[in-house]
PDB file of N, CA and C in Angstrom:
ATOM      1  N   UNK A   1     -33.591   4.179  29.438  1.00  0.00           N
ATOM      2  CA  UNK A   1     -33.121   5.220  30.313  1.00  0.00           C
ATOM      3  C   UNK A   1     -34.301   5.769  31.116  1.00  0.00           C
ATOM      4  N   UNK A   2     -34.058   5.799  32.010  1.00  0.00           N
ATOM      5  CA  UNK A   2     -34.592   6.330  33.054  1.00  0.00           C
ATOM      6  C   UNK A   2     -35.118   8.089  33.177  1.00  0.00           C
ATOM      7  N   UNK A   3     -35.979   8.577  33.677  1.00  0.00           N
ATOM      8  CA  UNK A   3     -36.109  10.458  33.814  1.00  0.00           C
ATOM      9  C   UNK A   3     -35.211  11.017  33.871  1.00  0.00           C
ATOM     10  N   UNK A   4     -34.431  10.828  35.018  1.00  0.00           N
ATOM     11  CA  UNK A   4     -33.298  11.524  35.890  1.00  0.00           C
ATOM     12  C   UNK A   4     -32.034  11.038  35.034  1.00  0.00           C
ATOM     13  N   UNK A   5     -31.990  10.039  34.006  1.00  0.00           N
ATOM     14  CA  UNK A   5     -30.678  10.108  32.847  1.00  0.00           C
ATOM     15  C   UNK A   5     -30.679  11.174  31.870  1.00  0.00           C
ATOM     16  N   UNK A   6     -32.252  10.851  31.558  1.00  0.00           N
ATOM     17  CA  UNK A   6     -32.560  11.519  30.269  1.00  0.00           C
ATOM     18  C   UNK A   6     -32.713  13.168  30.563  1.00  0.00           C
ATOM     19  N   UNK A   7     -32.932  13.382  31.793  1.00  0.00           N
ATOM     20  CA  UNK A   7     -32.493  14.780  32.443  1.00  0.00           C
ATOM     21  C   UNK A   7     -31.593  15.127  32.103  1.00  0.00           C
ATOM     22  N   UNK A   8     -30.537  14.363  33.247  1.00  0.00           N
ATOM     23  CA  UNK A   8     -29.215  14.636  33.209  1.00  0.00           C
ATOM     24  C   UNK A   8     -28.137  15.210  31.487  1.00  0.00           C
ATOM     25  N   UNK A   9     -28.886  13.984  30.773  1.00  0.00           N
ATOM     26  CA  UNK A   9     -27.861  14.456  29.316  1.00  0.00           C
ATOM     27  C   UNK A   9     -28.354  15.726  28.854  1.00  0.00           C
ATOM     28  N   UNK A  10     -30.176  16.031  28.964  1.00  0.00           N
ATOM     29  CA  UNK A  10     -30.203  17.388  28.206  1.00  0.00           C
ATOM     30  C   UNK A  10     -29.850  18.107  28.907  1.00  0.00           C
ATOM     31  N   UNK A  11     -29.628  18.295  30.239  1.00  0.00           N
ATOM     32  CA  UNK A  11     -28.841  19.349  31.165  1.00  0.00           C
ATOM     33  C   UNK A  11     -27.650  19.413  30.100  1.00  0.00           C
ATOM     34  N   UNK A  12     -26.790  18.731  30.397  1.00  0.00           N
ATOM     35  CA  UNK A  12     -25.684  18.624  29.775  1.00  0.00           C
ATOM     36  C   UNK A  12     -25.097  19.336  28.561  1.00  0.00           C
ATOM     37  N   UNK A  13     -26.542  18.666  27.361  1.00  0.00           N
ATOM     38  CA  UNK A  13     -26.148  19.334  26.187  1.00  0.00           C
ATOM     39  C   UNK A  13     -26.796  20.837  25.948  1.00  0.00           C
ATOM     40  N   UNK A  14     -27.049  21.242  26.890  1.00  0.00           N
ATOM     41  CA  UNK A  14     -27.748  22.786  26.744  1.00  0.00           C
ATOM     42  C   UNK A  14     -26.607  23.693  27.685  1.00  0.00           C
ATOM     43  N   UNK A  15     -25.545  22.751  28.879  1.00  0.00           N
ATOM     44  CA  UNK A  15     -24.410  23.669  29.254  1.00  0.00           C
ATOM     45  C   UNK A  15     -23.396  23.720  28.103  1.00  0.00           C
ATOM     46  N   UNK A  16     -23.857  22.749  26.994  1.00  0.00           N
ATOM     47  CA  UNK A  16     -21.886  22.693  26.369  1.00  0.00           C
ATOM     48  C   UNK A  16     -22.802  23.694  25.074  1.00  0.00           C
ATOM     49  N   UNK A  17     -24.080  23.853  24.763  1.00  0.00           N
ATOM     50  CA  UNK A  17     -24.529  24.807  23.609  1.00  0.00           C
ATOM     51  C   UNK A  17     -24.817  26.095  24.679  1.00  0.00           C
ATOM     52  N   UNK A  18     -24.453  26.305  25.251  1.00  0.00           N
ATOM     53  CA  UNK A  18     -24.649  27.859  26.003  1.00  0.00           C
ATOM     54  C   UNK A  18     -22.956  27.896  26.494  1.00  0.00           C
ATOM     55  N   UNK A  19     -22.100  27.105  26.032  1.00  0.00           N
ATOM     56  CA  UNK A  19     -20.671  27.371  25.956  1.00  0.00           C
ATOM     57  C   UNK A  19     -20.610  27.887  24.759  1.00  0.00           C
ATOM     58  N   UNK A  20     -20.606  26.496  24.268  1.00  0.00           N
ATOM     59  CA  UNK A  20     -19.989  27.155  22.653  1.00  0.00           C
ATOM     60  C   UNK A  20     -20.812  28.163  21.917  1.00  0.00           C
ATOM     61  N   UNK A  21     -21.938  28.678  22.201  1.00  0.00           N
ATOM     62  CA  UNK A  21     -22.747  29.322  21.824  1.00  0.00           C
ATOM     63  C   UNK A  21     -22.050  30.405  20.456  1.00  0.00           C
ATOM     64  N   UNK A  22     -21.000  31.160  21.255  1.00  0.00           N
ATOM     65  CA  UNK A  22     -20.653  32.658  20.198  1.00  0.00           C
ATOM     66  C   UNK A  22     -19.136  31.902  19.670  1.00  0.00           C
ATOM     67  N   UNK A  23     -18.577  30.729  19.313  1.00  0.00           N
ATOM     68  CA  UNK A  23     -17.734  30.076  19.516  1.00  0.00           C
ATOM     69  C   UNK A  23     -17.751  29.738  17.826  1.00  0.00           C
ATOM     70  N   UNK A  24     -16.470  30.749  17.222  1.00  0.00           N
ATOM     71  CA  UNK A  24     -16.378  30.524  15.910  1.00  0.00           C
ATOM     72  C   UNK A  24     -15.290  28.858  15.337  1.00  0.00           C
ATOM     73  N   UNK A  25     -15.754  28.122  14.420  1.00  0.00           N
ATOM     74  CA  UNK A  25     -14.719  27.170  14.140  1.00  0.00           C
ATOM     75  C   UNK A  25     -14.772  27.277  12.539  1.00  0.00           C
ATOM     76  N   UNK A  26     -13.890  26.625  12.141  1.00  0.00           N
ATOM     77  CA  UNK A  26     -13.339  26.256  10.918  1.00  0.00           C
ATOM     78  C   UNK A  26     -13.774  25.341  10.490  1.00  0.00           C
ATOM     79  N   UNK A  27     -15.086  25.309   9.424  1.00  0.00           N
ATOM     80  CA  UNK A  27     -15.387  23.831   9.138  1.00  0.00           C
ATOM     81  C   UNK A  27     -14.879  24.254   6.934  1.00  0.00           C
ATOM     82  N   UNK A  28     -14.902  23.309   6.661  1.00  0.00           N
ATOM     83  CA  UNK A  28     -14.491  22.819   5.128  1.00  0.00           C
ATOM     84  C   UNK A  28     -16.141  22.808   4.420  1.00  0.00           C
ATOM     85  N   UNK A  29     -16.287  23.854   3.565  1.00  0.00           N
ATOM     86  CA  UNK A  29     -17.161  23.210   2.888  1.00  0.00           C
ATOM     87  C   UNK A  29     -17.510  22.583   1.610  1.00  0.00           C
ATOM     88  N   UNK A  30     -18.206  21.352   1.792  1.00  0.00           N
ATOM     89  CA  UNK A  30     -18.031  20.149   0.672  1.00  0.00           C
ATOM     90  C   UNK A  30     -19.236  20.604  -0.588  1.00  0.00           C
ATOM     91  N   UNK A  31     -18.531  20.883  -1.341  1.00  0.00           N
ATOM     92  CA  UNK A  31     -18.894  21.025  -2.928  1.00  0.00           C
ATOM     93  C   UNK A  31     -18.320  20.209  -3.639  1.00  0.00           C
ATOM     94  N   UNK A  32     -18.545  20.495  -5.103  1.00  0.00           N
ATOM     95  CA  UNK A  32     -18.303  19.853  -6.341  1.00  0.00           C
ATOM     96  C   UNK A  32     -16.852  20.112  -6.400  1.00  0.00           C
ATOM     97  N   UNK A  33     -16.274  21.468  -5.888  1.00  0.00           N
ATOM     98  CA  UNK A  33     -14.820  21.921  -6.317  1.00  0.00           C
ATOM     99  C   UNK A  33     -14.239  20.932  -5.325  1.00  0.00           C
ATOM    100  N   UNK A  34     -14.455  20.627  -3.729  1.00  0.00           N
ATOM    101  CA  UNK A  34     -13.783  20.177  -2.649  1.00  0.00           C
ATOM    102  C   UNK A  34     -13.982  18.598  -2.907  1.00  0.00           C
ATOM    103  N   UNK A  35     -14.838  18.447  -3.327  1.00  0.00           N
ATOM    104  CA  UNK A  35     -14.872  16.220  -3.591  1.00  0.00           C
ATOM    105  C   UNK A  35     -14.469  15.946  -5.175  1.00  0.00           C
ATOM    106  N   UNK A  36     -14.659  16.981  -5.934  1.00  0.00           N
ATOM    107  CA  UNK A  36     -14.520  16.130  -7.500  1.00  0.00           C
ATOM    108  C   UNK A  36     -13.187  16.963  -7.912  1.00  0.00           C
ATOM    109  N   UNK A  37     -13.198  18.406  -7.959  1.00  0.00           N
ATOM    110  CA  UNK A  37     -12.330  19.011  -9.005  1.00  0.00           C
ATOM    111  C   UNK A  37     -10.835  19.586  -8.381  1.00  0.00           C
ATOM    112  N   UNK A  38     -11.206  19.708  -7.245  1.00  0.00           N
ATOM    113  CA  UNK A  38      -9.279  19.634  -6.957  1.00  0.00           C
ATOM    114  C   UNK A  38      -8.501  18.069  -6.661  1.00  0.00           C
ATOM    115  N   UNK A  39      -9.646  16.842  -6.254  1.00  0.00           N
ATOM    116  CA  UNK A  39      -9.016  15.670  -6.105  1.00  0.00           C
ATOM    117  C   UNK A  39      -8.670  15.203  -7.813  1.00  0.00           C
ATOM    118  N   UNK A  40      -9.271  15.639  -8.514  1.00  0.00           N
ATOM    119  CA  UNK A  40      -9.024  15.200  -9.398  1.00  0.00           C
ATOM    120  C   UNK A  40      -7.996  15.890 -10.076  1.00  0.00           C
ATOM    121  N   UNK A  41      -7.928  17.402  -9.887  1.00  0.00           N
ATOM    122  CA  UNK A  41      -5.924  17.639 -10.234  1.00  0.00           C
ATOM    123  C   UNK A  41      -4.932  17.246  -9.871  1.00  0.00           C
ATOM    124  N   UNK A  42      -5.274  16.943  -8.289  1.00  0.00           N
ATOM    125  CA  UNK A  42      -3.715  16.011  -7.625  1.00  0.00           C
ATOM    126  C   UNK A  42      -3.991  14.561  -8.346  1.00  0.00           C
ATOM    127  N   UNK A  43      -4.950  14.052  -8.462  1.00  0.00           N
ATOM    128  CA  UNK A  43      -4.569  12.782  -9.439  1.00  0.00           C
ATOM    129  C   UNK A  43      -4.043  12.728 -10.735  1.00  0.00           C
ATOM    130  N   UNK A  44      -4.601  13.576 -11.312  1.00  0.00           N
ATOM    131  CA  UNK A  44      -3.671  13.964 -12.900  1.00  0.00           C
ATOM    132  C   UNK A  44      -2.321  13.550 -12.762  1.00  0.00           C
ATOM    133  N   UNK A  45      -2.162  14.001 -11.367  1.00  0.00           N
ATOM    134  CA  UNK A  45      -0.296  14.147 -11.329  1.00  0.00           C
ATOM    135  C   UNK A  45       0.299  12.455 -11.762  1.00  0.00           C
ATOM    136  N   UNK A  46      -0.863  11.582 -11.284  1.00  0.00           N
ATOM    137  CA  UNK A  46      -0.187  10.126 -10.412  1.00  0.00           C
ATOM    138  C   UNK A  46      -0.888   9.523 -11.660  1.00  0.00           C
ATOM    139  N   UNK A  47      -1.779   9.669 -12.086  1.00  0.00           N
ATOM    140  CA  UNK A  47      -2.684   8.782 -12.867  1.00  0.00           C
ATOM    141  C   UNK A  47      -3.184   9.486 -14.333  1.00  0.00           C
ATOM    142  N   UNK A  48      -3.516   8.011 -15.289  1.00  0.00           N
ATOM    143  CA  UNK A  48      -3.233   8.625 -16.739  1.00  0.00           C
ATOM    144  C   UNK A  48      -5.188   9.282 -16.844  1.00  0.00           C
ATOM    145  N   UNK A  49      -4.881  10.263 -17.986  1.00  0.00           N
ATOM    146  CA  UNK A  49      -6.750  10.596 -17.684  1.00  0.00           C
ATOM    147  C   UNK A  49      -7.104   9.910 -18.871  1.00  0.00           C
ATOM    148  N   UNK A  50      -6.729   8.564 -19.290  1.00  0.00           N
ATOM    149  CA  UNK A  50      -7.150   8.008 -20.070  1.00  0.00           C
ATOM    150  C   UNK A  50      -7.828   6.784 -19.003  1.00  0.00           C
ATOM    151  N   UNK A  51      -7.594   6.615 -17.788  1.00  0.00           N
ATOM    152  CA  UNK A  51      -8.410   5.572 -17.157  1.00  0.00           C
ATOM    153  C   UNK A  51      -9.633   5.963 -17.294  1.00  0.00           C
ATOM    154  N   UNK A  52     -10.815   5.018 -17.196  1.00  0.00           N
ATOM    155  CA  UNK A  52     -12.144   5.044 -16.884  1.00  0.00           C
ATOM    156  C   UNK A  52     -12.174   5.725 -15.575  1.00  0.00           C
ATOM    157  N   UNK A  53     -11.763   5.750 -14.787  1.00  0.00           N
ATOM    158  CA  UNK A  53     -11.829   6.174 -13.574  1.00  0.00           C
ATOM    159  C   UNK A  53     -11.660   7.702 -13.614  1.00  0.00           C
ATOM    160  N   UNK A  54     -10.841   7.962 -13.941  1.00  0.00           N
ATOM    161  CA  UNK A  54     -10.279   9.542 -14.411  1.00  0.00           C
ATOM    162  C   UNK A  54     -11.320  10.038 -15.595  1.00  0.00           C
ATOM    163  N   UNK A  55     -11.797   9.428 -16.585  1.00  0.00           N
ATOM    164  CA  UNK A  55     -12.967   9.954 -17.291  1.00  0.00           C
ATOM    165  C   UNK A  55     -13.822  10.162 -16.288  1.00  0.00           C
ATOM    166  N   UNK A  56     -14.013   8.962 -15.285  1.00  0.00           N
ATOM    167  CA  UNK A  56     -15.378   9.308 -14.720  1.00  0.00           C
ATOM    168  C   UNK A  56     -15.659  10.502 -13.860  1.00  0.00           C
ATOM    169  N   UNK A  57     -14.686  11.131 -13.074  1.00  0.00           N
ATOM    170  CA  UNK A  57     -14.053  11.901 -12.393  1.00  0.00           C
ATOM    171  C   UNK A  57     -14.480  13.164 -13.538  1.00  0.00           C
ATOM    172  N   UNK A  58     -13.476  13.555 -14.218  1.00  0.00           N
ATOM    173  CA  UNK A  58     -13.763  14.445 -14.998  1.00  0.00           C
ATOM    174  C   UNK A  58     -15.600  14.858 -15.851  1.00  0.00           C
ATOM    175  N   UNK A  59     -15.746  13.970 -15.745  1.00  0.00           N
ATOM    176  CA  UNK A  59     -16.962  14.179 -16.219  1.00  0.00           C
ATOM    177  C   UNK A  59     -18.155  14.737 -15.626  1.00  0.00           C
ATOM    178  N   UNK A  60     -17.663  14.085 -14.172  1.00  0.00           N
ATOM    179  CA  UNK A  60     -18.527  14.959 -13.060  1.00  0.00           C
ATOM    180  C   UNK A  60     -18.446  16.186 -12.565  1.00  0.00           C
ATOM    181  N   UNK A  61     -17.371  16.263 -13.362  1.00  0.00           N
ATOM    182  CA  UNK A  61     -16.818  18.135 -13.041  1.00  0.00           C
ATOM    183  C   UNK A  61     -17.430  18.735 -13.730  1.00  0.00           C
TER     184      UNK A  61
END
């Protein structure tokens, strides 16, 4: 890339971060409860917790 590209994009990404600047969103945050311990109650439902898989799961909780 060229000056005048590599211009052009940080122009760019400094108009869309002086947009979104005060711009609240909804993000998920990933813990132990959000990847191991609620996937692993909706599986209880479907699956026996005698699999290895389901030990392994549980264990990491």
């Amino acid at each position: 890339m060229d000056y005048s590209t590599c211009f052009s994009i940080g122009a760019l990404m400094a108009r869309v971060h002086n947009v979104t600047l005060n711009k609240k969103i909804s993000r998920v945050d990933y813990d132990l409860k959000t990847l191991v311990k609620i996937p692993y109650t909706y599986a209880k439902q479907y699956f026996s917790e005698d699999l290895p898989e389901m030990k392994f799961l549980k264990a990491q909780g």
